[in-house]
C-alpha atoms as a PDB file:
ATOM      1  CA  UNK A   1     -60.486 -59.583-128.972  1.00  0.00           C
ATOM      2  CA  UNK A   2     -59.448 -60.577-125.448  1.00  0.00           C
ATOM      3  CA  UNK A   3     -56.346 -58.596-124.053  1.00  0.00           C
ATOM      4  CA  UNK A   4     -52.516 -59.294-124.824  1.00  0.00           C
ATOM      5  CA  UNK A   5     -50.210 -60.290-121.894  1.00  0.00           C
ATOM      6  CA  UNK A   6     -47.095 -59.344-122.402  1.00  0.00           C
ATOM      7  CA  UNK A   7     -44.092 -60.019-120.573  1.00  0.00           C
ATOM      8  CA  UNK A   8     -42.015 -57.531-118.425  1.00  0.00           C
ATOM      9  CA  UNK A   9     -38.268 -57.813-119.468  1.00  0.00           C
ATOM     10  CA  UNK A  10     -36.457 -57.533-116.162  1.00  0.00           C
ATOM     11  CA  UNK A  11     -32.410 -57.701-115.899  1.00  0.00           C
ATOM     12  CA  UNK A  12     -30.636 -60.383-114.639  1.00  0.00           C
ATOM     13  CA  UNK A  13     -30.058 -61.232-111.004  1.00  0.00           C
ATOM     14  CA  UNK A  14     -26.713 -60.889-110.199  1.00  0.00           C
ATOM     15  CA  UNK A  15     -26.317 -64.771-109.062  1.00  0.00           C
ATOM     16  CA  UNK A  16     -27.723 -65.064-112.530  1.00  0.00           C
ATOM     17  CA  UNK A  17     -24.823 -62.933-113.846  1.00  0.00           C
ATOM     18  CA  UNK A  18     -22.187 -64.771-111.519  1.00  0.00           C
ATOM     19  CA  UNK A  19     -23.241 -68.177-112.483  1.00  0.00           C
ATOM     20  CA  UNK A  20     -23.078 -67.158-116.437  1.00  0.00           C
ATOM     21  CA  UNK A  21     -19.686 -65.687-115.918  1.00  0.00           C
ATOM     22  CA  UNK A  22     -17.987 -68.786-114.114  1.00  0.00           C
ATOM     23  CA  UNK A  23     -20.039 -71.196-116.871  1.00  0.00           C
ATOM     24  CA  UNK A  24     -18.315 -69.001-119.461  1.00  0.00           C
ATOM     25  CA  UNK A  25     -14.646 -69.241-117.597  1.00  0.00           C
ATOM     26  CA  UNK A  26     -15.073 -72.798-117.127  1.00  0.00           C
ATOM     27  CA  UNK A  27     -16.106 -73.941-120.193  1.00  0.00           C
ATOM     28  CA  UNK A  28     -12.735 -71.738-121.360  1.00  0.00           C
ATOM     29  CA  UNK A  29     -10.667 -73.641-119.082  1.00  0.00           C
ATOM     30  CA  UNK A  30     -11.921 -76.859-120.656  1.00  0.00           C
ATOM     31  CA  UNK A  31     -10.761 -75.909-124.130  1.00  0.00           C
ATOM     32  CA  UNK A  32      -7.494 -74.524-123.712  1.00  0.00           C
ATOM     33  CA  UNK A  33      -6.765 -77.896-121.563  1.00  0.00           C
ATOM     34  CA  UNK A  34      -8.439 -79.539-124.556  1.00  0.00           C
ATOM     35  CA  UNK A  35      -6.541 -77.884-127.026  1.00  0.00           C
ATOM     36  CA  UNK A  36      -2.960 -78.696-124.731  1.00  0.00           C
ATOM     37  CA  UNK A  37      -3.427 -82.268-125.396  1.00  0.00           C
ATOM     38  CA  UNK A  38      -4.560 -82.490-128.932  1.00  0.00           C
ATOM     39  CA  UNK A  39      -1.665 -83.453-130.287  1.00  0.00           C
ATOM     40  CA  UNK A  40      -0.623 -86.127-127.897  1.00  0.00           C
ATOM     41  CA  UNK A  41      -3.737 -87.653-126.237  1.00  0.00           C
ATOM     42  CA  UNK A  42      -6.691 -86.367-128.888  1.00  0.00           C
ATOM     43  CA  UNK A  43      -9.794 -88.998-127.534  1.00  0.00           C
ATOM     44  CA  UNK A  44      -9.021 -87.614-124.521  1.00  0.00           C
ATOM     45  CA  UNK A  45      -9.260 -83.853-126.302  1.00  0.00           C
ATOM     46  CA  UNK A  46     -12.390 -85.195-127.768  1.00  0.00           C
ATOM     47  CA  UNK A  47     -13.876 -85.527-124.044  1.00  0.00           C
ATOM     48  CA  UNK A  48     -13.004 -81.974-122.508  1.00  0.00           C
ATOM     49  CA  UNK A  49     -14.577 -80.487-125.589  1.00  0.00           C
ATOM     50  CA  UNK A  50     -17.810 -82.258-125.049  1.00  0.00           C
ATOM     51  CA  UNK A  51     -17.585 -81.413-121.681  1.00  0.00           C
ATOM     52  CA  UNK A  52     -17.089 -77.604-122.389  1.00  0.00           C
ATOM     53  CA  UNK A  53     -20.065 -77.851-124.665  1.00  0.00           C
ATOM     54  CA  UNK A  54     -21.846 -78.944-122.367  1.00  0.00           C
ATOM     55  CA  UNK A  55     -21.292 -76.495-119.647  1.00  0.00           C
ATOM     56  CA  UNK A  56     -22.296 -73.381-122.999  1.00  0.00           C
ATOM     57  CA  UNK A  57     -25.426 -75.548-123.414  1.00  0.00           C
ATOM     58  CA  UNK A  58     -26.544 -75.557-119.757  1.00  0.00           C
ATOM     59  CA  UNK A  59     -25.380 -71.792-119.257  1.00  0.00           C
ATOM     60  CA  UNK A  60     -26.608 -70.591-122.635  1.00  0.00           C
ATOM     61  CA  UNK A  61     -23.789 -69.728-124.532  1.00  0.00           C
ATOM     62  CA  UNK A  62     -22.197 -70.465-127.639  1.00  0.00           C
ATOM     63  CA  UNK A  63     -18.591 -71.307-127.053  1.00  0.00           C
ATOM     64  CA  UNK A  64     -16.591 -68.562-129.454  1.00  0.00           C
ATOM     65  CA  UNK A  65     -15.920 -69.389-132.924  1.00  0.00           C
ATOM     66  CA  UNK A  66     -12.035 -69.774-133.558  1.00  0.00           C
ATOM     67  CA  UNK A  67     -12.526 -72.739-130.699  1.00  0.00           C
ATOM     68  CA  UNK A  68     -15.043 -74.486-132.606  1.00  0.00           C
ATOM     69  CA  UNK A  69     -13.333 -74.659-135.495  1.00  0.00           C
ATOM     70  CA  UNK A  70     -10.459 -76.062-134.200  1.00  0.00           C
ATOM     71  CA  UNK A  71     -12.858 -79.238-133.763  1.00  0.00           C
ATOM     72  CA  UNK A  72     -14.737 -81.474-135.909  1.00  0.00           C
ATOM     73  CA  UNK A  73     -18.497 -80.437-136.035  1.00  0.00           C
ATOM     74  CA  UNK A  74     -19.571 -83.835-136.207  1.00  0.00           C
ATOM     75  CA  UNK A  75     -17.836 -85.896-133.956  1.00  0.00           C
ATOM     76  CA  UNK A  76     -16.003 -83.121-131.940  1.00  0.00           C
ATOM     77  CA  UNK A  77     -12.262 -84.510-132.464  1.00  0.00           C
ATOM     78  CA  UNK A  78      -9.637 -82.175-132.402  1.00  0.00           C
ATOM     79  CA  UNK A  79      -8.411 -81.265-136.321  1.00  0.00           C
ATOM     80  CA  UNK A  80      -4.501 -81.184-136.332  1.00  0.00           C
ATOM     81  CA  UNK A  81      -1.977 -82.031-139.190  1.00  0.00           C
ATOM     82  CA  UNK A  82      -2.509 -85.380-137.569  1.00  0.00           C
ATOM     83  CA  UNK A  83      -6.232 -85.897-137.522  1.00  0.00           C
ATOM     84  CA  UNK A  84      -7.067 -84.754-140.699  1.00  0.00           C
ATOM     85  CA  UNK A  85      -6.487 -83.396-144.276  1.00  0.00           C
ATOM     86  CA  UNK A  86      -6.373 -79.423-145.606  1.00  0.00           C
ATOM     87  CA  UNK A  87      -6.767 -78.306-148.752  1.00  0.00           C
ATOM     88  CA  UNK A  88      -7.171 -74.893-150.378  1.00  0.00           C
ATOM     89  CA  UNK A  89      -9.338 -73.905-152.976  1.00  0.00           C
ATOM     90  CA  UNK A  90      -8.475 -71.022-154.261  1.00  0.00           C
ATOM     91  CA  UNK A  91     -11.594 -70.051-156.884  1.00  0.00           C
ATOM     92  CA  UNK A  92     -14.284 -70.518-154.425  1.00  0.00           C
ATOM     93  CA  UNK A  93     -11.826 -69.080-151.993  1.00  0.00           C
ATOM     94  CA  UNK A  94     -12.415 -71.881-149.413  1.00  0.00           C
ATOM     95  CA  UNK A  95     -10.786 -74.014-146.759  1.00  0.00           C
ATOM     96  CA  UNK A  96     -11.393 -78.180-146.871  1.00  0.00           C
ATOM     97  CA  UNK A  97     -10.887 -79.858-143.530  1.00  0.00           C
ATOM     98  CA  UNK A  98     -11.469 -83.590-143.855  1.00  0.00           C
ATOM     99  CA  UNK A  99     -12.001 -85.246-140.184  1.00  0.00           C
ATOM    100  CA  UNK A 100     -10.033 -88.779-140.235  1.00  0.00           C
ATOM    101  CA  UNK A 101     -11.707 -90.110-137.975  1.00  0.00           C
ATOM    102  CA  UNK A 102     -15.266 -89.580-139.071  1.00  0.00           C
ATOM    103  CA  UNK A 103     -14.105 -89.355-142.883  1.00  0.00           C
ATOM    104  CA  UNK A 104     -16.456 -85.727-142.988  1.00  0.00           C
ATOM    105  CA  UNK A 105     -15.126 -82.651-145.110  1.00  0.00           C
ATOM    106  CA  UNK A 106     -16.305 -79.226-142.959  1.00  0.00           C
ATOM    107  CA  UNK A 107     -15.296 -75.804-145.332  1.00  0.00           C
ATOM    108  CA  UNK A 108     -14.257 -72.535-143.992  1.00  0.00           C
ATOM    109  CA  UNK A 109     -14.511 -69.753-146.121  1.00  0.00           C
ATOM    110  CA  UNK A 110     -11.682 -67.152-146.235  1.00  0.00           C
ATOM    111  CA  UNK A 111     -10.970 -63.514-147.518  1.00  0.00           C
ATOM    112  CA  UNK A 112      -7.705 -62.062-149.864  1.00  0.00           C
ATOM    113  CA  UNK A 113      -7.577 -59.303-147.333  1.00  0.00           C
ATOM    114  CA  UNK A 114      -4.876 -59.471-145.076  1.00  0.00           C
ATOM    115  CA  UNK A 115      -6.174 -58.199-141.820  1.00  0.00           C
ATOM    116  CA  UNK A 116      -3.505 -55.817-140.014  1.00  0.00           C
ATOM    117  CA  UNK A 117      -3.502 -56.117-136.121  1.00  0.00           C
END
């Protein structure tokens, strides 16, 4: 058997680091802009959070996960009492978001536990 390369983990540069950081404040930016105009303008919502998906993708992030829920998974439009439907289910213990404008149902699980802060 011939010999195994392996490959030396090395830390980051720090323009690595820098650039990863401002992605990651950037992308931030995007949403909480997104998530100001959601009610009144939400195509235009729709748009920053593409945009602030994109900037995760090309730094290698995930964007954090009470932002994306906020949005549709499949057409990324912002879900408000407005743009779509919530229901409960109590026995499987789940929430039922249903997207208006794509006419998709996305479902959150939740706990009984009331989580003191």
């Amino acid at each position: 058997m011939g010999s195994i390369k392996r490959r030396k983990w090395r830390k980051k540069s720090t323009e690595k680091q820098e650039n990863y950081f401002l992605a990651q404040e950037a992308a931030k930016f995007l949403i909480e802009e997104s998530l100001k105009m959601r009610s009144t303008n939400p195509r235009r919502s729709q748009e920053l959070f593409v945009d602030a998906r994109k900037i995760g993708k090309r730094g290698r992030f995930h964007l954090p996960k009470h932002y994306r829920r906020l949005f549709c998974k499949f057409c990324y439009y912002p879900l408000s009492n407005k743009t779509s439907k919530i229901r409960l289910n109590n026995k499987k213990r789940q929430l039922h978001y249903l997207c208006l404008n794509c006419k998709r149902e996305q479902r959150f699980g939740y706990s009984r536990r009331i989580k003191s802060v």
